[in-house]
PDB file of N, CA and C in Angstrom:
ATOM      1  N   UNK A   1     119.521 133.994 127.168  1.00  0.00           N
ATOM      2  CA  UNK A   1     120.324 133.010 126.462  1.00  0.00           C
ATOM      3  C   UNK A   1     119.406 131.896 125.969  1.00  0.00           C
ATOM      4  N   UNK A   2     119.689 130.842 124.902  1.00  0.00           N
ATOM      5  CA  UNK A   2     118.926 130.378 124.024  1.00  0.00           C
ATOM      6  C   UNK A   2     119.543 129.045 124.487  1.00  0.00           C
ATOM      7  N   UNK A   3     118.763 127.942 124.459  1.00  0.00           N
ATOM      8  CA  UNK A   3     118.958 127.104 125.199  1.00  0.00           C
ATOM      9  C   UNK A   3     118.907 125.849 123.462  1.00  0.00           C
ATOM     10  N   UNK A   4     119.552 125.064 122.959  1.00  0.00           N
ATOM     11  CA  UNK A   4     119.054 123.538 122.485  1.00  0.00           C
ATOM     12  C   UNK A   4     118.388 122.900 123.059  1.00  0.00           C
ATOM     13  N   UNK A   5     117.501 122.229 122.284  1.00  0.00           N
ATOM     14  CA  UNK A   5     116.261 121.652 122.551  1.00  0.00           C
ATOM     15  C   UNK A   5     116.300 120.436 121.699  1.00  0.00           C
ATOM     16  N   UNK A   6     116.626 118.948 122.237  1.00  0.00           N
ATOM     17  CA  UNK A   6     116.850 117.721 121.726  1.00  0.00           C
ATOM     18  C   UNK A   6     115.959 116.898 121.988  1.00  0.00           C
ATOM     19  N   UNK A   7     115.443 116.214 121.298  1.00  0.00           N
ATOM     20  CA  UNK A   7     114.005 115.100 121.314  1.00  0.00           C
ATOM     21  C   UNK A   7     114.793 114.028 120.631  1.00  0.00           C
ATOM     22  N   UNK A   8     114.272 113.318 121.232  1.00  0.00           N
ATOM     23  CA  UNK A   8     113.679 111.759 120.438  1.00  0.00           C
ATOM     24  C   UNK A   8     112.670 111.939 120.099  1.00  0.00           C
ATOM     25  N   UNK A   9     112.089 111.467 118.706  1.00  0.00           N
ATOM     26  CA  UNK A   9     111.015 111.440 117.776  1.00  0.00           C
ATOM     27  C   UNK A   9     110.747 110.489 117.233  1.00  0.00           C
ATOM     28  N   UNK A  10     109.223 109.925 117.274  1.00  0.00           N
ATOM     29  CA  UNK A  10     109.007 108.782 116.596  1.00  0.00           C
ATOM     30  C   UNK A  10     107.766 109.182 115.813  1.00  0.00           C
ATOM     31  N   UNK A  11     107.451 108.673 114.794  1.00  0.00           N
ATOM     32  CA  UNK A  11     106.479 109.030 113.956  1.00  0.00           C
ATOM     33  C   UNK A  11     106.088 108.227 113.185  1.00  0.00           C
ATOM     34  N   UNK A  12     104.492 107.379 113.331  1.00  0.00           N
ATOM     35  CA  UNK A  12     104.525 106.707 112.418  1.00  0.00           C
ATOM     36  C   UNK A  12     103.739 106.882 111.729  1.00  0.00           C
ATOM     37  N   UNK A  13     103.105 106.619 110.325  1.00  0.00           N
ATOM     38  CA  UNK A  13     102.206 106.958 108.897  1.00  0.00           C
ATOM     39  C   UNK A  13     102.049 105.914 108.518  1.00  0.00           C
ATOM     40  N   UNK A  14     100.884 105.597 108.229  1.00  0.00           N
ATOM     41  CA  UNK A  14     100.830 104.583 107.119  1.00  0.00           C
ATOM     42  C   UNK A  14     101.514 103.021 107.489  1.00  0.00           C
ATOM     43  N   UNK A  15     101.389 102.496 108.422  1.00  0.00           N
ATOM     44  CA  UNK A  15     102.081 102.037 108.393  1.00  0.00           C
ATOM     45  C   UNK A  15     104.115 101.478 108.815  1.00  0.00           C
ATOM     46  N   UNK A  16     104.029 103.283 108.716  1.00  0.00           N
ATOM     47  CA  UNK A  16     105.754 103.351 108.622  1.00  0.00           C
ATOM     48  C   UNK A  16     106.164 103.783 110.103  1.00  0.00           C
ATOM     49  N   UNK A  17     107.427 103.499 110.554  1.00  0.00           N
ATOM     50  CA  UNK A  17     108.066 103.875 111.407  1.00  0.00           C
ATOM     51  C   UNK A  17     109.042 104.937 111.375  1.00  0.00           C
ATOM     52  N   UNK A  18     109.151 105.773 111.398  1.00  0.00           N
ATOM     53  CA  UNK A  18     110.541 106.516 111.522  1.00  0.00           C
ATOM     54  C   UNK A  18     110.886 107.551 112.592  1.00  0.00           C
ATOM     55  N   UNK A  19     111.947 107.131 113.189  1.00  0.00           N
ATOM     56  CA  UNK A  19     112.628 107.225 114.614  1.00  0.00           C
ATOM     57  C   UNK A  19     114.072 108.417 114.226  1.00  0.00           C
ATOM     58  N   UNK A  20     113.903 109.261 115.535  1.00  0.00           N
ATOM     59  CA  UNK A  20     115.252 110.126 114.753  1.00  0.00           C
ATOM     60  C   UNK A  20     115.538 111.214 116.242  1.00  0.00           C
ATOM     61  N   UNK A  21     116.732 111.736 115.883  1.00  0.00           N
ATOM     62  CA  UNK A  21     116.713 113.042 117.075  1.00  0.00           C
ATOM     63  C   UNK A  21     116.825 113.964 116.328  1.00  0.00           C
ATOM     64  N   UNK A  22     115.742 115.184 117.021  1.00  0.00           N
ATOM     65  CA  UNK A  22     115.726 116.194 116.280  1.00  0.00           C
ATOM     66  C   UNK A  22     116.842 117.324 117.629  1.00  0.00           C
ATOM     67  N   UNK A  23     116.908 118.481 116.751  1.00  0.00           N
ATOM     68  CA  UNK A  23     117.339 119.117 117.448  1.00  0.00           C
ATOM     69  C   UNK A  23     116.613 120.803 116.738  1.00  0.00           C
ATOM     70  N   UNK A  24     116.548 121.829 118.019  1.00  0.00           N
ATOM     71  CA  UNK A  24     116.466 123.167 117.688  1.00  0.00           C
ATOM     72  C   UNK A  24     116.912 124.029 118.734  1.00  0.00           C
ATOM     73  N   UNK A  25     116.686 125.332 118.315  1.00  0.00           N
ATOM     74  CA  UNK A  25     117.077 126.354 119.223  1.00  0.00           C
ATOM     75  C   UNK A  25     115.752 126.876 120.346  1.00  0.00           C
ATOM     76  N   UNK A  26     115.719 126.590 120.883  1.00  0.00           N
ATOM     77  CA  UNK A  26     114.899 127.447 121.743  1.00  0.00           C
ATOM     78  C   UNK A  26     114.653 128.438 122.209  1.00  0.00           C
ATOM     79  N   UNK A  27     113.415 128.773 122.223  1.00  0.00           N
ATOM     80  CA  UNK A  27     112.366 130.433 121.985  1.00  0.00           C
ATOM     81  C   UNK A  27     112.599 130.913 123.264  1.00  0.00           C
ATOM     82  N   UNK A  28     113.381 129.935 124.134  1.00  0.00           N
ATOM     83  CA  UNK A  28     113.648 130.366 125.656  1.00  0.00           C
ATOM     84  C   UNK A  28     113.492 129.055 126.223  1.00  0.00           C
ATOM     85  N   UNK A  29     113.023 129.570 127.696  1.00  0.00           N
ATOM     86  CA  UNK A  29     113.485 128.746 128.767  1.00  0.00           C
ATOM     87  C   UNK A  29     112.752 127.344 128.314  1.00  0.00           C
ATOM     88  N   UNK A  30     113.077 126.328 128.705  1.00  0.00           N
ATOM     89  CA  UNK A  30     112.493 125.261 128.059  1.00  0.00           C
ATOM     90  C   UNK A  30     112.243 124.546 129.409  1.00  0.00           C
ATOM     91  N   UNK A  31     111.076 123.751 130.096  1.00  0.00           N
ATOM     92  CA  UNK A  31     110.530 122.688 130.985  1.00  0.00           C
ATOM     93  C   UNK A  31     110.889 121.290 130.264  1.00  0.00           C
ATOM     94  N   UNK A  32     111.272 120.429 130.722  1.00  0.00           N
ATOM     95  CA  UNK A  32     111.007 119.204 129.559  1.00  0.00           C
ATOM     96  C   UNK A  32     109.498 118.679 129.390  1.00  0.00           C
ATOM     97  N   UNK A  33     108.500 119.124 128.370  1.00  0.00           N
ATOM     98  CA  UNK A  33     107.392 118.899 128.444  1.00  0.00           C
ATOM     99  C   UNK A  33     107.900 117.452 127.307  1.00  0.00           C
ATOM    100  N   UNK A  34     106.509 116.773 127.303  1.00  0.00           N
ATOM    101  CA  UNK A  34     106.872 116.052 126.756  1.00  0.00           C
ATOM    102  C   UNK A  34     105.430 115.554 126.041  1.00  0.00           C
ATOM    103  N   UNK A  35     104.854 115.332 124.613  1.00  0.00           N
ATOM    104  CA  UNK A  35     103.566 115.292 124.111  1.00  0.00           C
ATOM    105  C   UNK A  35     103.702 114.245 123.149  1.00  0.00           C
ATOM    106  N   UNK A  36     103.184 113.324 123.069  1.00  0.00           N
ATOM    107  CA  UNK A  36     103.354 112.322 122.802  1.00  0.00           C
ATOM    108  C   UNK A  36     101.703 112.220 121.590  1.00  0.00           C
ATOM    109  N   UNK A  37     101.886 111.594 120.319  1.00  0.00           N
ATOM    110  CA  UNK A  37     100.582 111.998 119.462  1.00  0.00           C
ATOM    111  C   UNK A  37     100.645 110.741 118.386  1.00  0.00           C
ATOM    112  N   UNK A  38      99.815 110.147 117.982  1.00  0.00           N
ATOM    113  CA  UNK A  38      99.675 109.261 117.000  1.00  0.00           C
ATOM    114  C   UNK A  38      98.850 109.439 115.447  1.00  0.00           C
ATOM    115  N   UNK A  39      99.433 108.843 114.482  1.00  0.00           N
ATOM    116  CA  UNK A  39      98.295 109.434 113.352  1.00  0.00           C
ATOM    117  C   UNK A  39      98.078 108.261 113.146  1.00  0.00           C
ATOM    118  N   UNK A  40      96.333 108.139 112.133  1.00  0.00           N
ATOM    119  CA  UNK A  40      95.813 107.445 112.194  1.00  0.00           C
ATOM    120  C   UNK A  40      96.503 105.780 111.007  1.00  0.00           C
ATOM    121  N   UNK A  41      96.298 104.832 111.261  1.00  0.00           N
ATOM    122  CA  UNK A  41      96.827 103.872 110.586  1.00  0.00           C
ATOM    123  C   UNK A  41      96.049 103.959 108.892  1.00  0.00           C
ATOM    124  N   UNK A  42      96.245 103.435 108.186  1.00  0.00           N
ATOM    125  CA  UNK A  42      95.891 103.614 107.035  1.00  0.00           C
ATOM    126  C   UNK A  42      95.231 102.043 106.640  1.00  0.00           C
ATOM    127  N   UNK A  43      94.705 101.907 105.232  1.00  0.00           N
ATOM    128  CA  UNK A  43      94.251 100.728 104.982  1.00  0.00           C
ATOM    129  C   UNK A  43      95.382 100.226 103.997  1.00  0.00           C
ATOM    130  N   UNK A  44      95.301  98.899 103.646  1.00  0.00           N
ATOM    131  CA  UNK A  44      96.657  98.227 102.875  1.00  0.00           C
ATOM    132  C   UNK A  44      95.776  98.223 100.992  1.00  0.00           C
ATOM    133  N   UNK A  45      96.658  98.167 100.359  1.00  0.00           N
ATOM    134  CA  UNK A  45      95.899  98.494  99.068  1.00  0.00           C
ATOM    135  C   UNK A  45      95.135  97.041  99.054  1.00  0.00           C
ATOM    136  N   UNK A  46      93.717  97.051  98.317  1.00  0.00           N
ATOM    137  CA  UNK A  46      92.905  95.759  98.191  1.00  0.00           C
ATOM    138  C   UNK A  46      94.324  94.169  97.685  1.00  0.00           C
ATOM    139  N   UNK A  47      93.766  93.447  97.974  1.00  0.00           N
ATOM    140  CA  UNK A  47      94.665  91.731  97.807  1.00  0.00           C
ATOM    141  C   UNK A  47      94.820  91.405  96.319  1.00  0.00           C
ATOM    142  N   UNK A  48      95.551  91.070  95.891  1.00  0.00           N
ATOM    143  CA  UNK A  48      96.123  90.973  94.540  1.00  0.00           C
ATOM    144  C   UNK A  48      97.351  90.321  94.098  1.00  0.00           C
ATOM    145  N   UNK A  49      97.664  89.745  93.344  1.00  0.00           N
ATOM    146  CA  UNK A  49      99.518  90.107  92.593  1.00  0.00           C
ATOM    147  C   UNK A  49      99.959  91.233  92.771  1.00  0.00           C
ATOM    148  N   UNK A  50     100.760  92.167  93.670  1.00  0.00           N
ATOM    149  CA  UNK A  50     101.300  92.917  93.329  1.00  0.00           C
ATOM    150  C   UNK A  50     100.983  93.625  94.411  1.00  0.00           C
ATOM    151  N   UNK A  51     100.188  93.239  95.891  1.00  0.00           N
ATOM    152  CA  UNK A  51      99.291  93.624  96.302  1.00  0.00           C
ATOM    153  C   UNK A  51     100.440  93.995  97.104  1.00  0.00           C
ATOM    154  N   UNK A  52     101.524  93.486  97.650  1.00  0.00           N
ATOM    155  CA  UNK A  52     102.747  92.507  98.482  1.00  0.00           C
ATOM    156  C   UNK A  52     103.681  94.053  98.124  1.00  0.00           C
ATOM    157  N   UNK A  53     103.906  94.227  96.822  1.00  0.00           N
ATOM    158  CA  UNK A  53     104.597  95.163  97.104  1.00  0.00           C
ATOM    159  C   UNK A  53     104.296  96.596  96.997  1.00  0.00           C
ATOM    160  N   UNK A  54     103.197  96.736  96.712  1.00  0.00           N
ATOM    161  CA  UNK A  54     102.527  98.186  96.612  1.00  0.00           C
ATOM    162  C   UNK A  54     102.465  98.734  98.467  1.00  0.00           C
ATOM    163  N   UNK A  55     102.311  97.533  98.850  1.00  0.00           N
ATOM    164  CA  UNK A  55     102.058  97.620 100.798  1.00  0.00           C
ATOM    165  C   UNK A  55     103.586  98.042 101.201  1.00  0.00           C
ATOM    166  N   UNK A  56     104.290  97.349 100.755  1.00  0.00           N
ATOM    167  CA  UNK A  56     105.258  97.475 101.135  1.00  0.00           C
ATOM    168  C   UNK A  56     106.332  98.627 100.500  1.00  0.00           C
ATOM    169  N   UNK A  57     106.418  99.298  99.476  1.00  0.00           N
ATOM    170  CA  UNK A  57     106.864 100.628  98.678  1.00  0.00           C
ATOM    171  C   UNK A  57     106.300 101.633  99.153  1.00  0.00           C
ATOM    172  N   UNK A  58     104.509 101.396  98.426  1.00  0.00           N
ATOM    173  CA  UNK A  58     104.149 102.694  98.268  1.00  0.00           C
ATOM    174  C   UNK A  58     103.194 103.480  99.284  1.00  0.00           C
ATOM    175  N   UNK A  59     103.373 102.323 100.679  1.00  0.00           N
ATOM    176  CA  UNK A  59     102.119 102.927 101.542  1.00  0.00           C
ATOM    177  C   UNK A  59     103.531 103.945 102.422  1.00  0.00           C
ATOM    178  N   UNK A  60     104.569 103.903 101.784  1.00  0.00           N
ATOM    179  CA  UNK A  60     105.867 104.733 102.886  1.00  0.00           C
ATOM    180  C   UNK A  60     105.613 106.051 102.947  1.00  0.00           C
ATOM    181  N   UNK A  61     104.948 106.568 101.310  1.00  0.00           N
ATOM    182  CA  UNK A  61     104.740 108.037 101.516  1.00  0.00           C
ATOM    183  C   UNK A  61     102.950 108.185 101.208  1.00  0.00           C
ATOM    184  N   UNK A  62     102.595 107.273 100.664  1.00  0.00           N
ATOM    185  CA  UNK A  62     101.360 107.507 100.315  1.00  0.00           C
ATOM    186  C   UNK A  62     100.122 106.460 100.910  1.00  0.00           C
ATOM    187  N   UNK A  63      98.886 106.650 101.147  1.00  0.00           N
ATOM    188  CA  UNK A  63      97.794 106.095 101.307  1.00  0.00           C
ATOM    189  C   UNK A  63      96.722 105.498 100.001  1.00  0.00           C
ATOM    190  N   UNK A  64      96.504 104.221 100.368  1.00  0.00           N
ATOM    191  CA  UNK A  64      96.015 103.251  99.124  1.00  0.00           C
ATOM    192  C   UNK A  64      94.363 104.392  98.957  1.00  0.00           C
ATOM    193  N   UNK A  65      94.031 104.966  99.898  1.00  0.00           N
ATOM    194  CA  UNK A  65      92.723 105.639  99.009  1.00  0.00           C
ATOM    195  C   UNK A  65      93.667 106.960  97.971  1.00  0.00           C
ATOM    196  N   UNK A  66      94.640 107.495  98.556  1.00  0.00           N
ATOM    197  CA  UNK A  66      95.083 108.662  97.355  1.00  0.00           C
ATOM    198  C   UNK A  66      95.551 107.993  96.345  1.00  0.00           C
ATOM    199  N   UNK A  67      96.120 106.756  96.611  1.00  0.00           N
ATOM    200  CA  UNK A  67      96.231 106.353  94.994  1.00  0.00           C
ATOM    201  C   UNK A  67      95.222 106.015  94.269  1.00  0.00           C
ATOM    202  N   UNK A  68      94.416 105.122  95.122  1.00  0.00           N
ATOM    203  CA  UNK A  68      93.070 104.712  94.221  1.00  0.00           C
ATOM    204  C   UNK A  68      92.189 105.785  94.090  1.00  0.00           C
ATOM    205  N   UNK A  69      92.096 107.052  94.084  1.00  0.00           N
ATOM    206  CA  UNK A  69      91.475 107.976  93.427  1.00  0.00           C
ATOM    207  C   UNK A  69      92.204 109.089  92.504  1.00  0.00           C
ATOM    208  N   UNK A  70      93.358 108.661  91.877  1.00  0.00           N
ATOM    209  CA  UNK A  70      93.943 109.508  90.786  1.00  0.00           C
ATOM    210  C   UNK A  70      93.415 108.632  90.025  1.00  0.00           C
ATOM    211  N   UNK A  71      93.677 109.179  88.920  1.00  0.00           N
ATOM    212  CA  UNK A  71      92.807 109.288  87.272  1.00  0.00           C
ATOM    213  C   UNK A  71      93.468 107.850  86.674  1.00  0.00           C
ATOM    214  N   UNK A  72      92.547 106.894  85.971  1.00  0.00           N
ATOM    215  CA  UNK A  72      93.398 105.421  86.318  1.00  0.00           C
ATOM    216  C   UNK A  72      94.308 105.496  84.997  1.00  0.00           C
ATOM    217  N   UNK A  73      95.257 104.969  84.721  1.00  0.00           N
ATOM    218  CA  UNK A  73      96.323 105.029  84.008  1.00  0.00           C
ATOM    219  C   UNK A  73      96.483 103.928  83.140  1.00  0.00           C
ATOM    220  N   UNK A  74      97.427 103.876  81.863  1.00  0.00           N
ATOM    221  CA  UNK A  74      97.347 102.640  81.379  1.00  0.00           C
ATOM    222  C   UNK A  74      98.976 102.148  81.923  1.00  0.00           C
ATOM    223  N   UNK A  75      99.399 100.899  81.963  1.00  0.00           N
ATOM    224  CA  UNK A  75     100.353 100.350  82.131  1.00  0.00           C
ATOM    225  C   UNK A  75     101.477 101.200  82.170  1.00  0.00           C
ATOM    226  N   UNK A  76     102.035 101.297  80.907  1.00  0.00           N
ATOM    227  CA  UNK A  76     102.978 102.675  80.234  1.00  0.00           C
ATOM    228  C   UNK A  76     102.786 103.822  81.067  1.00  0.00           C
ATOM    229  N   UNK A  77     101.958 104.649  81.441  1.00  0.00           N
ATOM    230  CA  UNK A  77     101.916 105.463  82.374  1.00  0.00           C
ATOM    231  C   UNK A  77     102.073 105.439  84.225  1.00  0.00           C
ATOM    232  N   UNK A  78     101.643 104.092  84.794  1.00  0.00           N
ATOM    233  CA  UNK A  78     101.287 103.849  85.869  1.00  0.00           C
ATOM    234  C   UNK A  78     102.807 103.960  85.477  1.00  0.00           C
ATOM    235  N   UNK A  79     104.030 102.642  84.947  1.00  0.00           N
ATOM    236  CA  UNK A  79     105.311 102.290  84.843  1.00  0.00           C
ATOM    237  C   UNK A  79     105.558 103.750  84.763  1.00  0.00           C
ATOM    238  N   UNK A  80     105.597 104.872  84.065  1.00  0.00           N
ATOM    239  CA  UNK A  80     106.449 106.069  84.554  1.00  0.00           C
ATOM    240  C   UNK A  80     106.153 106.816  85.580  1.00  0.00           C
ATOM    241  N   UNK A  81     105.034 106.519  86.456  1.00  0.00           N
ATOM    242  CA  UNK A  81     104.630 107.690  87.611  1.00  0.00           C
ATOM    243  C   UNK A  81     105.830 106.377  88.325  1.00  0.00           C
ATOM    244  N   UNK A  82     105.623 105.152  88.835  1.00  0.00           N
ATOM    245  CA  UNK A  82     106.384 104.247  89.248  1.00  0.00           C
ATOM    246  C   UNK A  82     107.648 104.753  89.441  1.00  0.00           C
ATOM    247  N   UNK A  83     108.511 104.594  88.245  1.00  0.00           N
ATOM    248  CA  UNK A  83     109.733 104.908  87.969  1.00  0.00           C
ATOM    249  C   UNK A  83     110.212 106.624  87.797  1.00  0.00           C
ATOM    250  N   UNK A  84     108.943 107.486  88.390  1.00  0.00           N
ATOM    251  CA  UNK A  84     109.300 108.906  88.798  1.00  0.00           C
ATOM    252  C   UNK A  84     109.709 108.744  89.860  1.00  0.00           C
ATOM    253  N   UNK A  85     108.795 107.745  90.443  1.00  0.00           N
ATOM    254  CA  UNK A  85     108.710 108.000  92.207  1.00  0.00           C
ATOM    255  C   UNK A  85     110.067 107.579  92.839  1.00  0.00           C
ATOM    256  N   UNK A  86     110.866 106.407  92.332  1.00  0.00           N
ATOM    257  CA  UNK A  86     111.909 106.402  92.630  1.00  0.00           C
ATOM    258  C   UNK A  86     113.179 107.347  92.259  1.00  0.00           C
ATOM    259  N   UNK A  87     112.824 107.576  90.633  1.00  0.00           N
ATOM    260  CA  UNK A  87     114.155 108.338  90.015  1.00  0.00           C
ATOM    261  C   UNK A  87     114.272 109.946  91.071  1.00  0.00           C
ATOM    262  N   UNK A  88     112.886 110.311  90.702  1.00  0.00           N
ATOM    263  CA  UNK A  88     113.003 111.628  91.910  1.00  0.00           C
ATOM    264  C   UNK A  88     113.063 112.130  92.810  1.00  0.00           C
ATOM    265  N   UNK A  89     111.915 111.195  93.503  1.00  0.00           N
ATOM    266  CA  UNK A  89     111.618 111.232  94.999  1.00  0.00           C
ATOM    267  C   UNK A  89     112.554 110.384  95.897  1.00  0.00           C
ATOM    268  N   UNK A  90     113.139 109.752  94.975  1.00  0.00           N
ATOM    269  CA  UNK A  90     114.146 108.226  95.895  1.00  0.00           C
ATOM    270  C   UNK A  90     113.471 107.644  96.925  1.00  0.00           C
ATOM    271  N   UNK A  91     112.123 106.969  95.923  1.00  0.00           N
ATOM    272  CA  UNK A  91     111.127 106.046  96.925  1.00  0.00           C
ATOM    273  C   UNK A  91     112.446 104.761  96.424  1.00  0.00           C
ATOM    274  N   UNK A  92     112.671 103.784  97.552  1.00  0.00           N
ATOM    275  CA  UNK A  92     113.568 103.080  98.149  1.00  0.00           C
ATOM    276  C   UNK A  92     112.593 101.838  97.392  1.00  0.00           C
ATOM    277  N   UNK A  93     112.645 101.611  96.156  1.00  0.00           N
ATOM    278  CA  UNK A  93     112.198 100.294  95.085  1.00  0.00           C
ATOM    279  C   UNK A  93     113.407  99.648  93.914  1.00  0.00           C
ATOM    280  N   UNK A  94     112.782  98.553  94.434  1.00  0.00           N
ATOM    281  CA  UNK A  94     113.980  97.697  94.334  1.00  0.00           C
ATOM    282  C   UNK A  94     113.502  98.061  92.412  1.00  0.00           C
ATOM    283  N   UNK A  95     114.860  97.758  91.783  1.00  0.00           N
ATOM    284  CA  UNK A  95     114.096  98.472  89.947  1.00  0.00           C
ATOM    285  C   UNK A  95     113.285  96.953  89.300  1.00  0.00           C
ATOM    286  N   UNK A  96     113.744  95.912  90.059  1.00  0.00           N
ATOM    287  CA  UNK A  96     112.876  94.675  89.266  1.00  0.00           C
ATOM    288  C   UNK A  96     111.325  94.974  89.675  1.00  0.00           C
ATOM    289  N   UNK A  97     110.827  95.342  90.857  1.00  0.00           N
ATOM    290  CA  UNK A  97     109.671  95.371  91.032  1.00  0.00           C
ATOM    291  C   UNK A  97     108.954  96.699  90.499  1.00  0.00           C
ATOM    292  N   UNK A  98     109.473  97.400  89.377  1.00  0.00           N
ATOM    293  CA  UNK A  98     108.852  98.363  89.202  1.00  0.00           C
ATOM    294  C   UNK A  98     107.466  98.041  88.116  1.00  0.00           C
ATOM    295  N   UNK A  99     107.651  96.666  87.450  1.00  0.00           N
ATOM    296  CA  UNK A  99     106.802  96.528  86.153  1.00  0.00           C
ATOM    297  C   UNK A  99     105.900  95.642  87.095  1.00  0.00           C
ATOM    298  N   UNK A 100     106.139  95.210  88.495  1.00  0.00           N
ATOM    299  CA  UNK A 100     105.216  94.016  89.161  1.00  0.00           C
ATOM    300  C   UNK A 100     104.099  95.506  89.206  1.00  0.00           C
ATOM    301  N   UNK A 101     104.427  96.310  90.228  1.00  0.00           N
ATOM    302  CA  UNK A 101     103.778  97.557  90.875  1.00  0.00           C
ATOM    303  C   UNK A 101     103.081  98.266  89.840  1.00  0.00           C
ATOM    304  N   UNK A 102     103.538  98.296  88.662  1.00  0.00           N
ATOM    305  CA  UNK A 102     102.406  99.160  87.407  1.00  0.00           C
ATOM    306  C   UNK A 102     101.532  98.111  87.422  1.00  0.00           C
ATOM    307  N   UNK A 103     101.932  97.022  87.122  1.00  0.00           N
ATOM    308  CA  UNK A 103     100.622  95.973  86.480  1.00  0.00           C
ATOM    309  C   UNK A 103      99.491  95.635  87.482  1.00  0.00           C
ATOM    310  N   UNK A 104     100.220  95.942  88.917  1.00  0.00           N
ATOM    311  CA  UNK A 104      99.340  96.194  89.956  1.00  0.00           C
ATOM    312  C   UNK A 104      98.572  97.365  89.894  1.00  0.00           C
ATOM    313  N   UNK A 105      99.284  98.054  89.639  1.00  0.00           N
ATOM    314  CA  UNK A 105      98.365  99.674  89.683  1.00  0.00           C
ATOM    315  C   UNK A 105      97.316  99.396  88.622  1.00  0.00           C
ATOM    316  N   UNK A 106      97.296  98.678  87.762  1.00  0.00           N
ATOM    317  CA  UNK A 106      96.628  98.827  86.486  1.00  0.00           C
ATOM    318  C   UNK A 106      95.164  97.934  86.727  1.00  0.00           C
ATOM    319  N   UNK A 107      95.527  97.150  87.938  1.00  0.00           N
ATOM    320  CA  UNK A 107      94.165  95.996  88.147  1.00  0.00           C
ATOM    321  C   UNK A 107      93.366  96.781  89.236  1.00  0.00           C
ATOM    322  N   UNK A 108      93.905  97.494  89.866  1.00  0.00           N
ATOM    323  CA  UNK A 108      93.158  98.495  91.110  1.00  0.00           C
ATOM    324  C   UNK A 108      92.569  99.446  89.927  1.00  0.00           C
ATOM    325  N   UNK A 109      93.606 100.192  89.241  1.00  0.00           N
ATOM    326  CA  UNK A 109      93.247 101.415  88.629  1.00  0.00           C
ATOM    327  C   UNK A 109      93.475 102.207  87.423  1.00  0.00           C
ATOM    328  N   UNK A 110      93.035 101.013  86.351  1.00  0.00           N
ATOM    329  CA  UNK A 110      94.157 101.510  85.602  1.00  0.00           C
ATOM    330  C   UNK A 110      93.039 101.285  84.281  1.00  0.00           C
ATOM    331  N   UNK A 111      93.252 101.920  82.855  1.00  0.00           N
ATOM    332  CA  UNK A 111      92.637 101.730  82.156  1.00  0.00           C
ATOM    333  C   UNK A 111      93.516 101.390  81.150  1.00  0.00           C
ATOM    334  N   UNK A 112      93.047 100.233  79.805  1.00  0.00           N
ATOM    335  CA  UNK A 112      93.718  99.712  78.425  1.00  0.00           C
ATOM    336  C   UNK A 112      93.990 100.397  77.879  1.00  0.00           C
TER     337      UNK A 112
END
């Protein structure tokens, strides 16, 4: 017989916290083991205008070196990867700060 298998889970990235109960079926008999693991913290994007909310948006799914090594963008472009990331992915940005966060992207990485 197959037993459920319920955790508390915490996980943090970048910065982020996220806390949850998981649940599965179990491969069998289950011990309550219990393994406990951390990943490594990340760096905050360099200090700036805009610096405030790039830390705060975009370090939720991503790390300031993977952004600062895509191909640098001009304004107009940074503003639609921006406004992908929410329309698709439902990165959780507020829509006024979407033109702060390009013009930010554009002083880290961005070309005229």
């Amino acid at each position: 017989m197959r037993a459920w298998v319920v955790a508390w889970v915490t996980i943090s990235f970048a910065g982020t916290v996220a806390t949850g109960i998981v649940a599965a079926k179990s491969p069998g008999n289950v011990a309550g083991n219990t393994t406990q693991f951390s990943l490594p913290t990340g760096s905050p994007f360099p200090q700036g205008p805009g610096s405030d909310l790039a830390n705060a948006h975009c370090l939720i799914c991503h790390s300031a070196g993977m952004v600062m090594r895509q191909p640098p963008l001009t304004f107009d472009d940074w503003k639609a990867e921006v406004i992908k990331m929410r329309a698709v992915y439902g990165a959780p940005l507020p829509p006024e700060s979407i033109e702060d966060i390009a013009r930010y992207l554009v002083t880290i990485n961005g070309k005229p």
